[in-house]
Protein backbone atom coordinates (compact mmCIF):
# COMPACT_ATOMS: atom_id res chain seq x y z
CA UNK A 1 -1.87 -6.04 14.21
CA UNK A 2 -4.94 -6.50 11.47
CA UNK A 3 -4.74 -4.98 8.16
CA UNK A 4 -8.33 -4.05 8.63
CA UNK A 5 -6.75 -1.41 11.92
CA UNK A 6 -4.65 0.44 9.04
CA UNK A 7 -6.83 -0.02 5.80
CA UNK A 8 -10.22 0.96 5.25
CA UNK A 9 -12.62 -0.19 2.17
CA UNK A 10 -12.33 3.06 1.13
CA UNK A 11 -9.02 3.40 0.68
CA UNK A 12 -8.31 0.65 -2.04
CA UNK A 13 -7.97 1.83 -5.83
CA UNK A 14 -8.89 -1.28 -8.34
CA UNK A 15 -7.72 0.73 -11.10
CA UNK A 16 -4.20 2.37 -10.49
CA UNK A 17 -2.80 4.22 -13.62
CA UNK A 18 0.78 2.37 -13.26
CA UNK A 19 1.91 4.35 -15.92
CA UNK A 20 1.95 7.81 -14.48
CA UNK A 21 4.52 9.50 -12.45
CA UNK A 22 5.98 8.10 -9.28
CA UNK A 23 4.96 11.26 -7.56
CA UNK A 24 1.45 11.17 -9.84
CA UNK A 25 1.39 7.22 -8.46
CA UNK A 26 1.83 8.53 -4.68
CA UNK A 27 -0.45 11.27 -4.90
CA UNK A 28 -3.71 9.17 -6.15
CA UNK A 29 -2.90 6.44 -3.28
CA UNK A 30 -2.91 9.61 -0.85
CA UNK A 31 -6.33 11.04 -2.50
CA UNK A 32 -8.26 8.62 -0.54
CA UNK A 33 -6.40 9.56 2.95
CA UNK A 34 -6.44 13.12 2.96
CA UNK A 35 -10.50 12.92 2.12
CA UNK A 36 -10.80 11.21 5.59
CA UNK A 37 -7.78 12.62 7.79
CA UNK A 38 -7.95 16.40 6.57
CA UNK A 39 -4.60 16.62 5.87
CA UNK A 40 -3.24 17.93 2.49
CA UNK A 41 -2.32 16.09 0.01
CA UNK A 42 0.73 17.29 -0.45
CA UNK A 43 1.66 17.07 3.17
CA UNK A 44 1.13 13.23 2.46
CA UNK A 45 3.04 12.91 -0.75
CA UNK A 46 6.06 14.61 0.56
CA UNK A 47 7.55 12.21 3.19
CA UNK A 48 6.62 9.26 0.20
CA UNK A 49 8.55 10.53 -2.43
CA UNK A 50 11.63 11.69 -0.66
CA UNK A 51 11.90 8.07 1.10
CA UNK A 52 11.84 6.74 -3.18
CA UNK A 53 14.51 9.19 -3.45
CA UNK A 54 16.59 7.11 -1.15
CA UNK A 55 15.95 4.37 -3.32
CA UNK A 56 12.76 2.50 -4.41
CA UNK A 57 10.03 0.84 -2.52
CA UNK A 58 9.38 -1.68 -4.96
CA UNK A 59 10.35 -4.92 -3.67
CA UNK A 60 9.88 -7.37 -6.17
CA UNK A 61 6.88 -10.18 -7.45
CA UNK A 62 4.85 -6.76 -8.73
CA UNK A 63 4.84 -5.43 -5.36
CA UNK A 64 5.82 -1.98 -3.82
CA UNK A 65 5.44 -0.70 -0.29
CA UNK A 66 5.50 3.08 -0.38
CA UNK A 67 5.98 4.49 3.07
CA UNK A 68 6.35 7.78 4.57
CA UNK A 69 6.19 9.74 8.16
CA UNK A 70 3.75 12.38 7.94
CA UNK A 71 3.50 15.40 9.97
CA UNK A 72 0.30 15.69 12.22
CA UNK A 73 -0.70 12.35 11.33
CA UNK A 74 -2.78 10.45 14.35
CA UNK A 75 -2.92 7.02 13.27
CA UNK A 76 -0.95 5.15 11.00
CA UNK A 77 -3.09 4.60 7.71
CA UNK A 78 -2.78 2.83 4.71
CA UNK A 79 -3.74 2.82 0.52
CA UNK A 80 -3.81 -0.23 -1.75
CA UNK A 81 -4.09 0.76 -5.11
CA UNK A 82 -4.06 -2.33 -7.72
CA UNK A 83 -2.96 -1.84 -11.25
CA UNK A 84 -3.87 -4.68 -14.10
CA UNK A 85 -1.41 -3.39 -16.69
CA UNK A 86 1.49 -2.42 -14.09
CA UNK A 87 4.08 -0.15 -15.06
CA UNK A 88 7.70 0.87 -13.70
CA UNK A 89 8.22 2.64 -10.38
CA UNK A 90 11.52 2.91 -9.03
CA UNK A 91 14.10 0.50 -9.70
CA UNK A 92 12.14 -2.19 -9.88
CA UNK A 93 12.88 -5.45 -11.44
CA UNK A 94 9.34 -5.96 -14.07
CA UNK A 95 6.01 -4.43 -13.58
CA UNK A 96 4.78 -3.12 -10.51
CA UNK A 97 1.02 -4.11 -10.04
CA UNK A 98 0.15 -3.72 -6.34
CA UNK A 99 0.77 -0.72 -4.08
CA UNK A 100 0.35 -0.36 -0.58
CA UNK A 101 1.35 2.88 0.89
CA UNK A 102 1.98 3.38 4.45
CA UNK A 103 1.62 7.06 6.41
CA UNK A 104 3.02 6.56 9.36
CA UNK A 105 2.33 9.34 12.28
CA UNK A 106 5.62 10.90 13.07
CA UNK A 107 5.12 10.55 16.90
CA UNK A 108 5.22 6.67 16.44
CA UNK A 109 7.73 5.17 13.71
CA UNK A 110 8.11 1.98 15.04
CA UNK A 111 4.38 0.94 13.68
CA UNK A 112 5.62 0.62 10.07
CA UNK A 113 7.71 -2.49 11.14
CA UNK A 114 4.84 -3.72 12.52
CA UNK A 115 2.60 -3.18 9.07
CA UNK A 116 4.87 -3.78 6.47
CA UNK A 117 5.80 -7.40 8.17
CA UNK A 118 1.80 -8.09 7.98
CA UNK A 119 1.60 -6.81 4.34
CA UNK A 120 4.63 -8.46 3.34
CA UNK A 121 4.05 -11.73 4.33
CA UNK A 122 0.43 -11.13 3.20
CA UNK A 123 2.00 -9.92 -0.31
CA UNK A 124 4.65 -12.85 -0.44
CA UNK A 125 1.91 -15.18 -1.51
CA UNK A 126 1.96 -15.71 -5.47
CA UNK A 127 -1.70 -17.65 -4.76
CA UNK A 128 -2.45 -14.10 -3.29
CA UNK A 129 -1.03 -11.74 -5.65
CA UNK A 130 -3.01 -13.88 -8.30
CA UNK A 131 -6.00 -13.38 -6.63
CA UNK A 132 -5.61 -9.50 -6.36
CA UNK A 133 -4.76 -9.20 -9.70
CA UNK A 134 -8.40 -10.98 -11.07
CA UNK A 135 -10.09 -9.63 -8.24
CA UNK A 136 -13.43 -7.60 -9.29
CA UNK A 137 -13.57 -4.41 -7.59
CA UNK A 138 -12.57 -2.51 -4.79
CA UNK A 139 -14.59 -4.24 -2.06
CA UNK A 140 -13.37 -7.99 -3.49
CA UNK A 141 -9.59 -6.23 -3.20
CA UNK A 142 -10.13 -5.53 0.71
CA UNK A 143 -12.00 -8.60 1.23
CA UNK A 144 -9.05 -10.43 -0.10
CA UNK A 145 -6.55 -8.25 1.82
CA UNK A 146 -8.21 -8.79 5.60
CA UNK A 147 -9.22 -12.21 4.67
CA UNK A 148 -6.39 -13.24 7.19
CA UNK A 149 -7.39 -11.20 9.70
CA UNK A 150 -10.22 -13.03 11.13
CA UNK A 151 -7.24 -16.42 11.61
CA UNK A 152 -5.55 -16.11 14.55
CA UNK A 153 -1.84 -15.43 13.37
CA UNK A 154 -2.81 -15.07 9.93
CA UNK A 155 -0.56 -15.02 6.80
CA UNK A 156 -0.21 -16.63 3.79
CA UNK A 157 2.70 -18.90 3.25
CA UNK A 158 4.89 -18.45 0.06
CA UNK A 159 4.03 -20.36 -2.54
């Protein structure tokens, strides 16, 4: 599995307001989603916040995987959304500075497993999260996140 089959240029936010709302966070990585699926907003947001409800995404190293099965969902999709100043979300320990939000189709759960092991050891990288967090702009943020795509294998190894 490539990032690149789950995130498109499109939907990566350089500029994440950190600061808001969990709900307010979820809902801006969703914008870009619903635009090119159809489906509401809301519909999207929903399955994300009651999963942080069971407890929070955010995983450590300024990193939170969002994740959520959405009703009439086809494909499983992806956000990034990138935030300079970072804020709180969840129970985090620190700042949370990079979020990548999964909406996985309801007819096929399993995929998550799948993604989040790619983004996670993608994510685990401190060279990486460095490199995300002075990147330039949206389309330097998903070069840098599909950059191991093109490897066979890929990944990043902690560093």
């Amino acid at each position: 599995m490539k990032i690149c089959d789950f995130l498109a240029p499109g939907d990566v936010i350089e500029d994440l307001d950190a600061g808001a709302t969990v709900p307010e966070i979820l809902g801006k990585l969703a914008r870009p989603v619903a635009a090119t699926t159809g489906i509401p907003i809301e519909t999207l947001v929903a399955p994300l916040v009651a999963r942080e409800r069971l407890g929070a995404t955010a995983v450590g190293d300024g990193v939170a995987f969002p994740h959520g099965k959405i009703p009439g969902l086809n494909e499983l999709r992806a956000a990034f959304g990138r935030s300079r100043k970072g804020g709180a979300f969840g129970a985090s320990e620190g700042l949370t500075h990079f979020f990548f939000a999964l909406f996985v189709p309801e007819s096929r759960p399993g995929i998550q497993l799948h993604a989040l092991a790619k983004i996670a050891g993608l994510m685990k990288s401190s060279t990486m999260r460095t490199a995300l967090l002075n990147a330039e702009g949206a389309p330097e943020l998903y070069q840098l996140l599909v950059s191991d795509d093109a490897s066979a294998g890929g990944g990043h190894e902690a560093d």
